[in-house]
Structures are given as C-alpha cells and as structure tokens.
C-alpha atoms as a PDB file:
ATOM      1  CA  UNK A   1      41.084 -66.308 309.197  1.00  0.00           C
ATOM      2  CA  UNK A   2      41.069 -64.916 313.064  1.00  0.00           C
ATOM      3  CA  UNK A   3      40.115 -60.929 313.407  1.00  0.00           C
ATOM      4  CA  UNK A   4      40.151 -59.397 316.850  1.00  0.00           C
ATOM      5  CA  UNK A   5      41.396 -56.073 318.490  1.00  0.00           C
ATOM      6  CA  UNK A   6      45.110 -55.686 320.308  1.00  0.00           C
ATOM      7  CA  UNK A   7      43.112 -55.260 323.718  1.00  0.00           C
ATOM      8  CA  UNK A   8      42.209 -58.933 323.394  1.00  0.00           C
ATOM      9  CA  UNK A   9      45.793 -59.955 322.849  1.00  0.00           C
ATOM     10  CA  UNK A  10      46.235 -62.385 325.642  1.00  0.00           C
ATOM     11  CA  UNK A  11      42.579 -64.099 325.201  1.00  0.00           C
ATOM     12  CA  UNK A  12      43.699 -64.684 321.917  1.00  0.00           C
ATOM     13  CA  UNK A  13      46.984 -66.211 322.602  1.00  0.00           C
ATOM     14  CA  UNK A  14      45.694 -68.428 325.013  1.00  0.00           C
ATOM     15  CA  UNK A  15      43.475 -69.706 322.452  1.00  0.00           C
ATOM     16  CA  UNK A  16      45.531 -69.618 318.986  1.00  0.00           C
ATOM     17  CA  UNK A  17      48.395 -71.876 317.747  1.00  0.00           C
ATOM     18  CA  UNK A  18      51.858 -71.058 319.749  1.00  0.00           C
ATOM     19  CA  UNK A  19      53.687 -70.434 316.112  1.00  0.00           C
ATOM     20  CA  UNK A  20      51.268 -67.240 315.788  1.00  0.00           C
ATOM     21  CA  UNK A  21      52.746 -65.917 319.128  1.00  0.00           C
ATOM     22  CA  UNK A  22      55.724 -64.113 318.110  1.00  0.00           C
ATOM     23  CA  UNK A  23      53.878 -62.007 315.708  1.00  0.00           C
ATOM     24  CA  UNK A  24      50.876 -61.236 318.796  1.00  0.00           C
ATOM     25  CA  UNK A  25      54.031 -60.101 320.635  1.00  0.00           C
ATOM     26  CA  UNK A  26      55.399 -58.530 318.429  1.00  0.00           C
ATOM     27  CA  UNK A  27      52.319 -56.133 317.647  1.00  0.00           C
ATOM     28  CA  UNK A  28      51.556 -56.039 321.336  1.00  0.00           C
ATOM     29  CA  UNK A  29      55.113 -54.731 321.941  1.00  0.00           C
ATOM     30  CA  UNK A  30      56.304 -52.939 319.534  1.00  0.00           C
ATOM     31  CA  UNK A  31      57.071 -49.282 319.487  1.00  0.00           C
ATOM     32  CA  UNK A  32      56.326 -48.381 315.777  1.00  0.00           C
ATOM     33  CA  UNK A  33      56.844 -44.680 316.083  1.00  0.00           C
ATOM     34  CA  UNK A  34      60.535 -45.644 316.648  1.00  0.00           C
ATOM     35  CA  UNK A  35      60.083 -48.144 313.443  1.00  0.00           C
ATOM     36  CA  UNK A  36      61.180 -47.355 309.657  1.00  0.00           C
ATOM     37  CA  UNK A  37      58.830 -48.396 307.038  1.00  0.00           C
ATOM     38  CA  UNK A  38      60.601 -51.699 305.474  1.00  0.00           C
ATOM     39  CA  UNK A  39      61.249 -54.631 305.936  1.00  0.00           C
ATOM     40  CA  UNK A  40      62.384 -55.678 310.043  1.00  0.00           C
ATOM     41  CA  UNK A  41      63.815 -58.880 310.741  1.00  0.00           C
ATOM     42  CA  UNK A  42      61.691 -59.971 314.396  1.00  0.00           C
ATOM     43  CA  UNK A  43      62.976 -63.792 314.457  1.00  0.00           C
ATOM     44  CA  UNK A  44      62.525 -67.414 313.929  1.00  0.00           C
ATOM     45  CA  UNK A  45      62.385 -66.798 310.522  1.00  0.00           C
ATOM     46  CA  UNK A  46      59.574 -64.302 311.130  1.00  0.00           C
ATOM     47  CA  UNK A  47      59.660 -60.828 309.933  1.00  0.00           C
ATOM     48  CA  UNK A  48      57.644 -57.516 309.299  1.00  0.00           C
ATOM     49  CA  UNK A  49      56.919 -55.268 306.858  1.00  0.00           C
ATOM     50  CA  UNK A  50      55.527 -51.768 308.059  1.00  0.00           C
ATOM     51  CA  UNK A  51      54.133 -49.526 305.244  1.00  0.00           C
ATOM     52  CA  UNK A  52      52.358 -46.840 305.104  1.00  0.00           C
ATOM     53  CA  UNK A  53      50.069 -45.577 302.024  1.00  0.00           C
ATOM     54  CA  UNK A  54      46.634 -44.418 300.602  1.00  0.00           C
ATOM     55  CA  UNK A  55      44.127 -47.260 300.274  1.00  0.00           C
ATOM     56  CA  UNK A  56      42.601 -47.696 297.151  1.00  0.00           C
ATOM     57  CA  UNK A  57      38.656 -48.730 295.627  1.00  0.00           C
ATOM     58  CA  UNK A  58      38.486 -52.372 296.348  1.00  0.00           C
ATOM     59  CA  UNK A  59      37.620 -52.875 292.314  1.00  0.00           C
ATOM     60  CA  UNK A  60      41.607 -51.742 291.929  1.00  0.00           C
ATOM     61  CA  UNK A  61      43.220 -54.148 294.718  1.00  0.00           C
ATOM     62  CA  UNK A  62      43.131 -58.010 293.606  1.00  0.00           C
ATOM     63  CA  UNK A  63      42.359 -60.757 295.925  1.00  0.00           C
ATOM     64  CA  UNK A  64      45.606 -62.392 296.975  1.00  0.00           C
ATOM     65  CA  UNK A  65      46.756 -65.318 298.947  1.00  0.00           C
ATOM     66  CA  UNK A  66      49.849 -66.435 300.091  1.00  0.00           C
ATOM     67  CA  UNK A  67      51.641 -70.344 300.608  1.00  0.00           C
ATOM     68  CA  UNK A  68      55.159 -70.205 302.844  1.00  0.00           C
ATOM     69  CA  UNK A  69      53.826 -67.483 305.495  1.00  0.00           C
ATOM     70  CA  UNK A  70      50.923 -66.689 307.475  1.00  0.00           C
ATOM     71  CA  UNK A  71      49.955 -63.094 307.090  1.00  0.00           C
ATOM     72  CA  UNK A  72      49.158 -60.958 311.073  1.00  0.00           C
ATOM     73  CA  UNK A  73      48.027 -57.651 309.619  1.00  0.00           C
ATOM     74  CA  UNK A  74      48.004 -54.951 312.146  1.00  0.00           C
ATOM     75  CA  UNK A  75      46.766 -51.721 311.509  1.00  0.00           C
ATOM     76  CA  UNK A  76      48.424 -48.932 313.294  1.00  0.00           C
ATOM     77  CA  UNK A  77      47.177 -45.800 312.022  1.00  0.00           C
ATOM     78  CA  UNK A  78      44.216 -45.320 309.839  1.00  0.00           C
ATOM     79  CA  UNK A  79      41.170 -47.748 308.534  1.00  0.00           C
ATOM     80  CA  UNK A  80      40.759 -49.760 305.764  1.00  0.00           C
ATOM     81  CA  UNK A  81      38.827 -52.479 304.668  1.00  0.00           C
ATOM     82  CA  UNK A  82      40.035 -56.003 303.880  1.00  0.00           C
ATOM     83  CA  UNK A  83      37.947 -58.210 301.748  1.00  0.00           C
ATOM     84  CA  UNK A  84      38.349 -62.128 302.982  1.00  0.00           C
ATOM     85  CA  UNK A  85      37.096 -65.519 301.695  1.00  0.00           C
ATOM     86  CA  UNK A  86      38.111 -69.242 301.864  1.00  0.00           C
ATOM     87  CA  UNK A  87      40.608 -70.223 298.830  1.00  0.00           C
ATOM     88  CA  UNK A  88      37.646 -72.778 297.754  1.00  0.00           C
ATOM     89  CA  UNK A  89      35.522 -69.407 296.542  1.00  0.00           C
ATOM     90  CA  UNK A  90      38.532 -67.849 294.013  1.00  0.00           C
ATOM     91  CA  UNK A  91      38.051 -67.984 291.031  1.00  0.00           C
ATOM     92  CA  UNK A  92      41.209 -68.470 288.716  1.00  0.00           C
ATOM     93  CA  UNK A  93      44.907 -67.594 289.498  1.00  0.00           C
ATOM     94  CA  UNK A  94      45.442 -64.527 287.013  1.00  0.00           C
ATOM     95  CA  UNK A  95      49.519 -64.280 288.752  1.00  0.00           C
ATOM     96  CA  UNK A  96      51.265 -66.184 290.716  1.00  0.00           C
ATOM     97  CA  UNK A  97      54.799 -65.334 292.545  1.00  0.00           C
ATOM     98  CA  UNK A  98      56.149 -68.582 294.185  1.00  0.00           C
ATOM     99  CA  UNK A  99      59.475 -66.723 294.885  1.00  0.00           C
ATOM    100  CA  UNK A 100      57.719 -63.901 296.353  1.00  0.00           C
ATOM    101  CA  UNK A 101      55.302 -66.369 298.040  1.00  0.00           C
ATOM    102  CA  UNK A 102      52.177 -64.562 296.316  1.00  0.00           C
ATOM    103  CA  UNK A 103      49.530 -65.389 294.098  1.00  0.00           C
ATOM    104  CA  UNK A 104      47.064 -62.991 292.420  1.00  0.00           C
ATOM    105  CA  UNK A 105      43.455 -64.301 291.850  1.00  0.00           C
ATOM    106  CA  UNK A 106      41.057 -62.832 288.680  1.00  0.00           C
ATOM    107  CA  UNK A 107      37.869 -62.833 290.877  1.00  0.00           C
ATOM    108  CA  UNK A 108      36.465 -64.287 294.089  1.00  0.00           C
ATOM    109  CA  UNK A 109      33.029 -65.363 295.425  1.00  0.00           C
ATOM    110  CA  UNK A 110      31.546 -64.399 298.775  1.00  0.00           C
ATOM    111  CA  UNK A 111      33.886 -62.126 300.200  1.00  0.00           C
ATOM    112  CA  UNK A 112      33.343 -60.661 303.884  1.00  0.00           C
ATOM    113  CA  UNK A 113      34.695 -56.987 304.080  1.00  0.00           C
ATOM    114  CA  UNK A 114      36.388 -56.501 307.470  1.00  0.00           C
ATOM    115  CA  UNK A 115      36.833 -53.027 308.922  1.00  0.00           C
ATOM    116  CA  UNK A 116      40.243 -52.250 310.076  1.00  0.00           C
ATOM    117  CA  UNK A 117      40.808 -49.872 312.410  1.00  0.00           C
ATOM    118  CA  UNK A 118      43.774 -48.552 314.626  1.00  0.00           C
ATOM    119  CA  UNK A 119      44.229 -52.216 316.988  1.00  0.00           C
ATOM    120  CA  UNK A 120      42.852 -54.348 315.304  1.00  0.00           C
ATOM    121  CA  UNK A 121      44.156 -57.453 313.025  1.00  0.00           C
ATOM    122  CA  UNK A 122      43.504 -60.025 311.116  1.00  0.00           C
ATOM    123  CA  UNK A 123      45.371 -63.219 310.686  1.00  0.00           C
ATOM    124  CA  UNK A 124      45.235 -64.626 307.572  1.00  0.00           C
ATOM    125  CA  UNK A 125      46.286 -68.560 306.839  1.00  0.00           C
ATOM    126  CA  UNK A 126      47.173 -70.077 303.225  1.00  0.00           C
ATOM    127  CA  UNK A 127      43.559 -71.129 302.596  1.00  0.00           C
ATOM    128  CA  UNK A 128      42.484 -67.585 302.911  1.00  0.00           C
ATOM    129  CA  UNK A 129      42.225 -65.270 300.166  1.00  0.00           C
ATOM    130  CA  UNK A 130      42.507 -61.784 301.171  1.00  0.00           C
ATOM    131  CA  UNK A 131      42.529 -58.339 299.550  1.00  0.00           C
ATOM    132  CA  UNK A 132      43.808 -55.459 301.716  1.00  0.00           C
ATOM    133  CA  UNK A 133      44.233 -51.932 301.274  1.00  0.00           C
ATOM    134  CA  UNK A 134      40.785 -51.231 300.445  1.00  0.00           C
ATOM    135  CA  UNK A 135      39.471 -47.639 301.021  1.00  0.00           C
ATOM    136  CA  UNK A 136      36.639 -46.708 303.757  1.00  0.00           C
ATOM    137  CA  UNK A 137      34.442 -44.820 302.293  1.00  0.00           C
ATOM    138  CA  UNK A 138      37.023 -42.412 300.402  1.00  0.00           C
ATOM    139  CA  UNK A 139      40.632 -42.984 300.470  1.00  0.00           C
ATOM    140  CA  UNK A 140      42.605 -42.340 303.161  1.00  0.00           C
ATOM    141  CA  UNK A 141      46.404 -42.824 304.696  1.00  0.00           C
ATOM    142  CA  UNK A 142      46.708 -45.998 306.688  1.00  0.00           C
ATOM    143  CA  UNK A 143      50.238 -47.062 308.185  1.00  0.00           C
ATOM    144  CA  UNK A 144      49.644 -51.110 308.805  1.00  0.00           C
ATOM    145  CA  UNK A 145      52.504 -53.728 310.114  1.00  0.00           C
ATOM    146  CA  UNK A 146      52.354 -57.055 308.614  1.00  0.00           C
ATOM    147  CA  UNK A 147      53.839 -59.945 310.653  1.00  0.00           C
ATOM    148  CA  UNK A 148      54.564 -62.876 308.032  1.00  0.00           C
ATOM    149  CA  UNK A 149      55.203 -66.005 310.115  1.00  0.00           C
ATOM    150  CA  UNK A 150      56.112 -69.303 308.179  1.00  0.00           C
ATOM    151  CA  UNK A 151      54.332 -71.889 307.833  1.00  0.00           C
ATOM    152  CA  UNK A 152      55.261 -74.991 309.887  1.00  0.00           C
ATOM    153  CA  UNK A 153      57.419 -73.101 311.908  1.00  0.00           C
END
C-alpha cells in the first residue's frame, strides 16, 4: 500500500514502479469536471472508474481485495476513510468474484484507517485488503477516480 497527496506526484514517480505511472498521470492530468461517471478506457489495458456517492459506516462496507489489477484511488471531491491491512490479517473469504477480479472478506485484523481527502490517494496492491467508502465522521458525498492498472503489465 503507498498513500501520498497529488502535490507529491513527481517524488512519487521517481520512486514507484514505472507500471503505476500511467495511472499517476492520469490523476495528475486529468480534467474530471469534463469526465462522466463510468467506466473510461485510459490505455495499456488500464482504465478508470469515476463515481461519485455517499460513504457509508465502515461496519456496512466489507474489506475487499483484488488479484488482476492494482487499485490508484484518487479522491476528487469529498473525504472518506479507507480502512487498509496486509492480506495475511483477513480473516475468511465470505465472496469472491474472479470474473469481476474481487473478493469479499468476513472480517480483518489490524486495519489502519486512512483519511482521504480532495488530492490525495492510495495505491493499493493484491496483498492489500482494503475497504473504501467509509464515512468521516457522518456521511457525506465523495466523487473518487479509481485507476485499475493490471498486474504484470
């Protein structure tokens, strides 16, 4: 897991795998007023899904992880919290998706909370369990971008 702030962009790049780059560019570029909700098409296999929505108590979002992409979630407007551990502290798989490259964990150990706010992202490998769209104190509208860039790419 990497978590940093769009100001830092080019620190970052200089110091994260190449493969992540087209999604840093991509967030670092993008003009998302101009930018549907949906699913976006950005290349090399890459794409981006920008949503927008009211997060939620983090008792009603389940820890997730994911095993053909590598999740860059961006938030745009908003905050939110995203719960994060390592894979090795989830519990059970209560759901897993392999078609829609997701799988749904019962319970997890440990987990950090990260504050999201407008700038800043996270990047999230397959050995990290996340669980996004938590609320901030009470629940509020957050419109968030999330690169997925495959694995091995």
């Amino acid at each position: 897991m990497f978590f940093s702030q769009l100001r830092n962009v080019d620190k970052d790049k200089a110091i994260l795998a190449k493969s992540l780059h087209i999604g840093l560019d991509f967030v670092s570029q993008a003009d998302f007023s101009g930018l549907s909700d949906g699913k976006h098409e950005i290349g090399e296999g890459a794409y981006v899904s920008i949503s927008t929505y009211n997060t939620q108590p983090a008792q009603e979002r389940r820890p997730e992880s994911h095993y053909a992409y590598i999740d860059l979630q961006f938030v745009i407007e908003g905050e939110e919290w995203i719960g994060y551990t390592d894979i090795a502290q989830a519990g059970e798989v209560g759901e897993r998706n392999t078609a829609g490259d997701l799988a749904f964990y019962k319970a997890v150990d440990n987990e950090t909370m990260l504050k999201m706010l407008p700038g800043s992202y996270a990047i999230f490998y397959p050995w990290d369990v996340h669980r996004p769209n938590c609320m901030a104190g009470s629940s509020g509208r957050v419109r968030k971008a999330v690169v997925k860039i495959p694995v091995g790419r």
